[in-house]
Structure formats: structure tokens, C-alpha cells
Protein backbone atom coordinates (compact mmCIF):
# COMPACT_ATOMS: atom_id res chain seq x y z
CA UNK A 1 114.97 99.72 83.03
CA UNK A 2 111.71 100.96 80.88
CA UNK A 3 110.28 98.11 81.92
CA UNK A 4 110.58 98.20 85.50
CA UNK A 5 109.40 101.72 85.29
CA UNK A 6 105.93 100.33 83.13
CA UNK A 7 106.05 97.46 85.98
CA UNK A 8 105.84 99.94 88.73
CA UNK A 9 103.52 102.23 87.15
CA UNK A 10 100.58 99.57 86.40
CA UNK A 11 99.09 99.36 89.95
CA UNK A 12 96.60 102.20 89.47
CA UNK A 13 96.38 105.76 89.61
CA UNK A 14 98.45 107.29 92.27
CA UNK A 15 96.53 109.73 94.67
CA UNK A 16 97.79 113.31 94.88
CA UNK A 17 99.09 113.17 98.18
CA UNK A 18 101.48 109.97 97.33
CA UNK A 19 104.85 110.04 96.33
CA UNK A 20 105.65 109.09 92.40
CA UNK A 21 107.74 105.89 92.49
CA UNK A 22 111.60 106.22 91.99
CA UNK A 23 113.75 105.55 89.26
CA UNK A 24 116.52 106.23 87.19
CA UNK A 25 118.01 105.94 83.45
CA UNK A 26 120.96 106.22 82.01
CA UNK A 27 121.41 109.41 80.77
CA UNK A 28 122.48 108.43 76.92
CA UNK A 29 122.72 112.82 76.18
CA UNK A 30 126.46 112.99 75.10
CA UNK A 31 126.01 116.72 75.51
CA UNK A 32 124.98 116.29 79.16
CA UNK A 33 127.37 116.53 82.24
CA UNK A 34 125.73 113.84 83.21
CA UNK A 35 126.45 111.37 79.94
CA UNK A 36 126.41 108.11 80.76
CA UNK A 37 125.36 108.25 84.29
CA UNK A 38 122.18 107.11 86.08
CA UNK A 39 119.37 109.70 86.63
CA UNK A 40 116.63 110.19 88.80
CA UNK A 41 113.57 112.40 89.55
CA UNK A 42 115.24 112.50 93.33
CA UNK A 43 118.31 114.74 91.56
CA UNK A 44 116.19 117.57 90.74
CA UNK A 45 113.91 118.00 93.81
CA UNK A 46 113.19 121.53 94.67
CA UNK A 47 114.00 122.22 90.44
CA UNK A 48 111.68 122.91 87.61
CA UNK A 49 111.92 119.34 85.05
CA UNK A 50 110.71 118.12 81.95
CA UNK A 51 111.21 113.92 81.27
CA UNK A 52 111.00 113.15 78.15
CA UNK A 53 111.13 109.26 77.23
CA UNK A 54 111.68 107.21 73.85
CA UNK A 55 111.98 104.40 72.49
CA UNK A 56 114.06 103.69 69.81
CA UNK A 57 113.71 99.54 69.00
């Protein structure tokens, strides 16, 4: 899924006006009601967010 996030982010800067592309991730938090459940950006509209992403290879 990272990588079809990288994939869609390559094309350039976005412009201020444009919408961010979607996504989601599996949300691998077992402390989180939503454990093990895709997440998006598109949850939280209207709600103060911080993504934080990792890679662990």
C-alpha cells in the first residue's frame, strides 16, 4: 500500500486549491478501535490529524 501511496505522490507538487490524493492503511495500533482496519484521511474530515508513517523492513 506504501507504495501506491509513493506512486501517487510522484507527479509533482500539488497546488493549494487541489485535493490530496486518497488512501488508506491498515491500522496495525492494537490499542486503536480501529486495529486492524483500513484508514483513510476521508475518516477524519472536519477533525484535527497527525499521520505518522514508518517503515519497519
Amino acid at each position: 500500500m506504501i507504495v501506491g501511496l509513493m506512486l501517487a505522490c510522484t507527479g509533482g507538487p500539488l497546488q493549494s486549491d487541489e485535493p490530496v490524493p486518497d488512501f488508506s492503511l491498515i491500522d496495525l495500533n492494537p490499542a486503536s478501535p480501529t486495529s486492524q482496519q483500513p484508514v483513510s484521511p476521508r475518516d477524519l474530515i472536519d477533525q484535527v490529524s497527525g499521520w505518522y508513517f514508518t517503515y519497519a523492513g
